[in-house]
Protein backbone atom coordinates (compact mmCIF):
# COMPACT_ATOMS: atom_id res chain seq x y z
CA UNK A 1 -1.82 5.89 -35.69
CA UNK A 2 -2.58 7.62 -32.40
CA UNK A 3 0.43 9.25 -30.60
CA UNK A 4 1.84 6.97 -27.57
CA UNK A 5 2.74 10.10 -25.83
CA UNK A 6 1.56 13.75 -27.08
CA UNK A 7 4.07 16.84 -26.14
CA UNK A 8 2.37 20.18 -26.51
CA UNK A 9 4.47 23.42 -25.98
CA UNK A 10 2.67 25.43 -24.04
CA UNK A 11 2.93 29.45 -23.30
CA UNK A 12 5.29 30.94 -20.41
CA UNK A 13 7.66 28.97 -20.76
CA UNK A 14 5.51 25.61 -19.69
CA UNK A 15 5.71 22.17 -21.48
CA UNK A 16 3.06 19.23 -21.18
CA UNK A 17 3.55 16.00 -21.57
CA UNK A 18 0.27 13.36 -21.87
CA UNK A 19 0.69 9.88 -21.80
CA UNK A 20 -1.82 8.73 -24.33
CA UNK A 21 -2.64 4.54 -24.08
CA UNK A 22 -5.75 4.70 -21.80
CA UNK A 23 -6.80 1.60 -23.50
CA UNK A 24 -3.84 -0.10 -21.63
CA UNK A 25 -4.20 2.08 -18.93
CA UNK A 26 -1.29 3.82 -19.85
CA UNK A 27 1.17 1.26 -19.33
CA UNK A 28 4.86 1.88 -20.72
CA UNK A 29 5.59 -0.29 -23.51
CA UNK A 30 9.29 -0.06 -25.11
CA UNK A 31 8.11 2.75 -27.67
CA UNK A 32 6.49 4.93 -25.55
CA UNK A 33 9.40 5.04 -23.30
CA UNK A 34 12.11 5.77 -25.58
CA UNK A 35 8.98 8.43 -26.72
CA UNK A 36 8.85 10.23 -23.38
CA UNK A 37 13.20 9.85 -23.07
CA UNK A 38 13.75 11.86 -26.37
CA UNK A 39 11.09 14.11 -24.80
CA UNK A 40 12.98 14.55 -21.26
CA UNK A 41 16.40 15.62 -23.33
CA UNK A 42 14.26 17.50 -25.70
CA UNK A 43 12.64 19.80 -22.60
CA UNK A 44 16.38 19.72 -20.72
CA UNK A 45 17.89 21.13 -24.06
CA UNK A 46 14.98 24.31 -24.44
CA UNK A 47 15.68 26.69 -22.29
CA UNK A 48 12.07 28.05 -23.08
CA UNK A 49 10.98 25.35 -20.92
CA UNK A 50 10.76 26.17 -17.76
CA UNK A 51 8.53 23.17 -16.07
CA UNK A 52 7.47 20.40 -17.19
CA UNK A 53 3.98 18.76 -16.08
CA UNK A 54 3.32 15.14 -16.46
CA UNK A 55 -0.22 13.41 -17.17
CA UNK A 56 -2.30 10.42 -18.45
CA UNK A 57 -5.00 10.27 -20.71
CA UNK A 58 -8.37 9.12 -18.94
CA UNK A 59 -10.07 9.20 -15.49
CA UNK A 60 -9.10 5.70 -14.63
CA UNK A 61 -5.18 5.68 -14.71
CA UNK A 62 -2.40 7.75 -14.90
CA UNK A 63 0.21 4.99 -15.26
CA UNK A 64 -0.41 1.49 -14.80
CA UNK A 65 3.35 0.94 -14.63
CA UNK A 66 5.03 -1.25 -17.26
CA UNK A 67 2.96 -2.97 -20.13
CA UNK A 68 3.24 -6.43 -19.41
CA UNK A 69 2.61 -6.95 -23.38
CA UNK A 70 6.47 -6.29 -23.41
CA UNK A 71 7.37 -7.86 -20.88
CA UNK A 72 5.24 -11.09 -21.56
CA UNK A 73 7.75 -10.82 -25.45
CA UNK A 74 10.65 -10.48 -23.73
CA UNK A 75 11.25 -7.11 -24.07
CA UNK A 76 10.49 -5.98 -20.92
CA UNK A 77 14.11 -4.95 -19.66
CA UNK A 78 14.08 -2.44 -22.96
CA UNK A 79 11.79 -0.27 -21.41
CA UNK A 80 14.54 1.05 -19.49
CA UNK A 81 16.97 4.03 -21.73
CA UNK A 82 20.13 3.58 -20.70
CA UNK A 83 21.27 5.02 -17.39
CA UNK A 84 18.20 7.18 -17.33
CA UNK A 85 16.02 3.97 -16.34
CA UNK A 86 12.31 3.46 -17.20
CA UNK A 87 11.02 6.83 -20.09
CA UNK A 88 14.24 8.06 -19.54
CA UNK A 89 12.64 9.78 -16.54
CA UNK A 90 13.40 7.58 -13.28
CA UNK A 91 17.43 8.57 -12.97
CA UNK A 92 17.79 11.11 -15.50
CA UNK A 93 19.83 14.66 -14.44
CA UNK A 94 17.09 17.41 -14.69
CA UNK A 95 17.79 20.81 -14.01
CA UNK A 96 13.95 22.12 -14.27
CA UNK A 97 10.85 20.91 -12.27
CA UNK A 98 8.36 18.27 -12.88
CA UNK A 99 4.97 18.04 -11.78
CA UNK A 100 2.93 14.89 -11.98
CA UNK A 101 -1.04 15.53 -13.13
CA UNK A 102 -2.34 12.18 -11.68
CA UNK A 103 -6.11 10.96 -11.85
CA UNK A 104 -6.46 7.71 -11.34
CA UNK A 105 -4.52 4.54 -10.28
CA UNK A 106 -0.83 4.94 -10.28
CA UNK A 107 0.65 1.48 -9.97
CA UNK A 108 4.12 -0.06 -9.99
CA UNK A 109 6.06 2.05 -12.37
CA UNK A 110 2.90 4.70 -12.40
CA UNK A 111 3.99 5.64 -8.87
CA UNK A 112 7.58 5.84 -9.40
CA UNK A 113 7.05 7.82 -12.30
CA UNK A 114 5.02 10.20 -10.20
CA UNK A 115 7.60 9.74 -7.51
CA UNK A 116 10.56 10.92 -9.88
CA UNK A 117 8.65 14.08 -10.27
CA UNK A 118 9.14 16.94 -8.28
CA UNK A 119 5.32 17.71 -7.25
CA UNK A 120 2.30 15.93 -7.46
CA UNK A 121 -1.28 16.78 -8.42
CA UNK A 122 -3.75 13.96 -7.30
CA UNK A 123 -7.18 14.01 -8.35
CA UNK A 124 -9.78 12.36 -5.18
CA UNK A 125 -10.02 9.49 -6.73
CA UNK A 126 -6.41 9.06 -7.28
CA UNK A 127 -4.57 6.23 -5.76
CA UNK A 128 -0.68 5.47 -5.77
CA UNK A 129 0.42 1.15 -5.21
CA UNK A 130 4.08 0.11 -5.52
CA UNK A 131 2.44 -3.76 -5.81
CA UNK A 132 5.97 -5.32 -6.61
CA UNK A 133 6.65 -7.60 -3.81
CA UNK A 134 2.97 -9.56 -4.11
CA UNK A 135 4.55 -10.22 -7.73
CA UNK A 136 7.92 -11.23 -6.10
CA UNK A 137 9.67 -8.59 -7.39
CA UNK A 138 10.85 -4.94 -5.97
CA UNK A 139 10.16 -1.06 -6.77
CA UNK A 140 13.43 -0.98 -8.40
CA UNK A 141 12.96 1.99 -10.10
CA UNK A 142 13.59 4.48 -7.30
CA UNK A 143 9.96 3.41 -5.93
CA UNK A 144 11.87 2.11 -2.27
CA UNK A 145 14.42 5.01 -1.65
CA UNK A 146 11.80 7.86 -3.00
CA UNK A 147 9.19 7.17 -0.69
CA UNK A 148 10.99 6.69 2.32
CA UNK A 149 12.12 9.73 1.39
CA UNK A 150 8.80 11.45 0.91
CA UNK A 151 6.79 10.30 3.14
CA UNK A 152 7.00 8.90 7.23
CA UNK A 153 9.66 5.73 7.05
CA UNK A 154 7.41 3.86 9.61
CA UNK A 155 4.49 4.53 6.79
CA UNK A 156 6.61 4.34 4.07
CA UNK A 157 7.75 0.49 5.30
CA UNK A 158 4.22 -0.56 5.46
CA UNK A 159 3.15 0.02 1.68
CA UNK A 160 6.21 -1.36 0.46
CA UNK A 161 5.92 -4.80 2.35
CA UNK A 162 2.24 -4.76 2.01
CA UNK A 163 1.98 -3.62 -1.50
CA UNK A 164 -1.36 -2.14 -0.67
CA UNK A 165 -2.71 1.05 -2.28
CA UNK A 166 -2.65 4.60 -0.84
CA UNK A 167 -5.62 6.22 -1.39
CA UNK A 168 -5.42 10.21 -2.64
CA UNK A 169 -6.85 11.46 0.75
CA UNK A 170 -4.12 9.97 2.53
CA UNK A 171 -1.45 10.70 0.52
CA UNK A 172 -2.13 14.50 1.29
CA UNK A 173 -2.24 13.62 4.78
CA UNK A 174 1.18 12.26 4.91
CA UNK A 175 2.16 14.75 2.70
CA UNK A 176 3.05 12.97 -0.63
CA UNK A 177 0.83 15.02 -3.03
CA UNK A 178 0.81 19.03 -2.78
CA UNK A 179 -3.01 19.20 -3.54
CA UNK A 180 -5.89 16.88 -4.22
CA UNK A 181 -8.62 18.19 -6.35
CA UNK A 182 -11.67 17.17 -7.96
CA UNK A 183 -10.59 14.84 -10.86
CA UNK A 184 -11.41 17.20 -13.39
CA UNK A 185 -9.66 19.75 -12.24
CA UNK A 186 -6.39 18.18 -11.75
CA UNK A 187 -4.47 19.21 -15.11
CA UNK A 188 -5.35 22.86 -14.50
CA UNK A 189 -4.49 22.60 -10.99
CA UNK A 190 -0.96 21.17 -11.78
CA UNK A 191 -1.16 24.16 -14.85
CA UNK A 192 -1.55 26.80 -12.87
CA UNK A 193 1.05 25.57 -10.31
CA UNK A 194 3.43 25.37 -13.21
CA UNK A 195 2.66 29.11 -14.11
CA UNK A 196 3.70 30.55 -10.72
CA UNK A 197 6.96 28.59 -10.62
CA UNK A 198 7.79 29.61 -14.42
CA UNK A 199 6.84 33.01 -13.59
CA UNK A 200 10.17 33.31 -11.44
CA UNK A 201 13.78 33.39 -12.53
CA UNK A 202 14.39 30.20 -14.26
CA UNK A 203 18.49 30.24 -12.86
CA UNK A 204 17.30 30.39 -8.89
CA UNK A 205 14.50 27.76 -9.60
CA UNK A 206 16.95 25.67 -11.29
CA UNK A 207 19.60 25.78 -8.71
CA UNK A 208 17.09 25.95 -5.88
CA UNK A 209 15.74 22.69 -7.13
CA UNK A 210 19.47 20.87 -7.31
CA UNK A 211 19.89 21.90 -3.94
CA UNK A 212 16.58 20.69 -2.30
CA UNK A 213 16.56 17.31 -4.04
CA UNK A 214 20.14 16.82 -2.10
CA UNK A 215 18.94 17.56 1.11
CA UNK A 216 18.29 14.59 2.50
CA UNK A 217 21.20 12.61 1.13
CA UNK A 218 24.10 14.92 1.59
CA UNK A 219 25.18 16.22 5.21
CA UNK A 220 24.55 20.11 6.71
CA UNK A 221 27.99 21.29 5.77
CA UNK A 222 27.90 19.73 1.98
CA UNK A 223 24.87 21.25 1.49
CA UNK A 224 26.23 24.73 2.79
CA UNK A 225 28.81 24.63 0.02
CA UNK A 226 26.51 23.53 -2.61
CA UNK A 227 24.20 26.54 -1.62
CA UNK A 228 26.93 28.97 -1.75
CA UNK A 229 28.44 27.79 -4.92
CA UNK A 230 24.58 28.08 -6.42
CA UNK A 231 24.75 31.98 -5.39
CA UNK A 232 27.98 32.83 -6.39
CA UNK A 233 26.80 31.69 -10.11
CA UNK A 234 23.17 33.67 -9.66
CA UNK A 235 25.36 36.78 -8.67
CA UNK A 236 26.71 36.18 -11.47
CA UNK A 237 24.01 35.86 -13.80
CA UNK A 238 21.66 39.05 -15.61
CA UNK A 239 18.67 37.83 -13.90
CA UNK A 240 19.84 38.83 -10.54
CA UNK A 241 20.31 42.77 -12.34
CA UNK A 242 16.80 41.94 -14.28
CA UNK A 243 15.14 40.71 -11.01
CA UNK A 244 16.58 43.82 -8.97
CA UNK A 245 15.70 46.47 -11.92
CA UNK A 246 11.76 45.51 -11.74
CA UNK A 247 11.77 45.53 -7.71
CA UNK A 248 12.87 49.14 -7.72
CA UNK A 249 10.37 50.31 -10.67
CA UNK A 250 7.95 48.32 -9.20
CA UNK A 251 7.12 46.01 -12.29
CA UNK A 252 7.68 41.97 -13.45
CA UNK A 253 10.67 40.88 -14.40
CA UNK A 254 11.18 39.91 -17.90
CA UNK A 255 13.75 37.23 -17.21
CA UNK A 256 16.31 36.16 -19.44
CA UNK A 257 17.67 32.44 -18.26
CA UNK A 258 20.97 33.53 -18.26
């Protein structure tokens, strides 16, 4: 039986994660998303794993939201794991950064998936819809708060009570992807993006990223205290001695994570 979701370890410290139904566009069916849950805790718990890149399998989709097979049975509200919403993905606590590999249509639950990531790779012919309200229904998870929060609020407003699609070229515009690329080069794009951030010390990206993905719901002088606190515990770490070591011989750091 062909894998729902394929995990491959990579090397430096980089893990890949494919979701594999392009025959249903690679829509999220109960399985798959308690599939790609255990494989969120799994990547949280290896501290080999520095970043985590997210893809689909196929030019035409990478994530045509929920599989309305499921949902059709009655099943549908199982695709969410616990607290941790929809894969296990959508709320869950991260400490390490995710970067979305998209080619294709991203719809409903496809975009907030790529929205719950930390970067995004589009390929041209990418597209991102959160369709929910021509259904009658909202972008409930995290597709309303994360793109206001993304993108222009005035912009933002307009796809969400629409429901229309924003094409990939746009999207950079506005400055919801990082890069758009041929489609065929999209995975090694978001690859080699993953490579220069796991190439740094794993404790600064880590508290770096806990920081950032605050800013813009905590005030100035919260924020000021969080940043502190996060460099009172890399002062206190061996990769700050590690990082200094190679600077003064002139050489990379072998970092430790700890």
């Amino acid at each position: 039986m062909t894998e729902e979701v394929i995990y491959q370890d990579l090397q430096n410290g980089i893990a890949l994660i494919t979701l594999n139904r392009p025959n249903k566009r690679n829509a999220i069916n109960v399985s798959a998303s308690r599939t790609l849950a255990r494989l969120v805790e799994k990547t949280e718990a290896n501290p080999d794993i520095r970043v985590v890149v997210l893809t689909g399998t196929g030019p035409l989709a990478f994530c045509a939201g929920a599989d309305l097979d499921d949902i059709a049975a009655g099943i549908g509200e199982q695709i969410a794991v616990n607290q941790s919403g929809m894969c296990g993905l959508i709320h869950a606590e991260r400490r390490k950064p995710w970067i979305a590999a998209v080619r294709g249509a991203a719809l409903g639950g496809g975009t907030e998936l790529a929205l719950a990531c930390d970067l995004i790779i589009a390929g041209n012919n990418a597209s991102f819809t959160l369709p929910e309200v021509k259904r009658g229904l909202i972008a409930g998870a995290g597709g309303i708060y994360r793109l206001i929060r993304r993108i222009a609020p005035a912009i933002a407003m307009e796809l969400l009570l629409t429901g229309n699609r924003l094409e990939a070229e746009r999207a950079k515009t506005l400055g919801l992807i990082n890069q758009s690329v041929d489609d065929e080069r999209v995975l090694e794009t978001a690859l080699q993006l993953a490579r220069q951030i796991a190439a740094n010390a794993p404790l600064a990206v880590q508290e770096t990223l806990m920081v950032a993905r605050q800013a813009l719901a905590l005030g100035e002088s919260q924020l000021r205290l969080d940043v502190e606190a996060a460099g009172l515990r890399l002062q206190a770490s061996e990769d700050v001695q590690i990082g200094v070591r190679a600077f003064h011989e002139k050489r990379t750091p072998e970092w430790k994570g700890r």
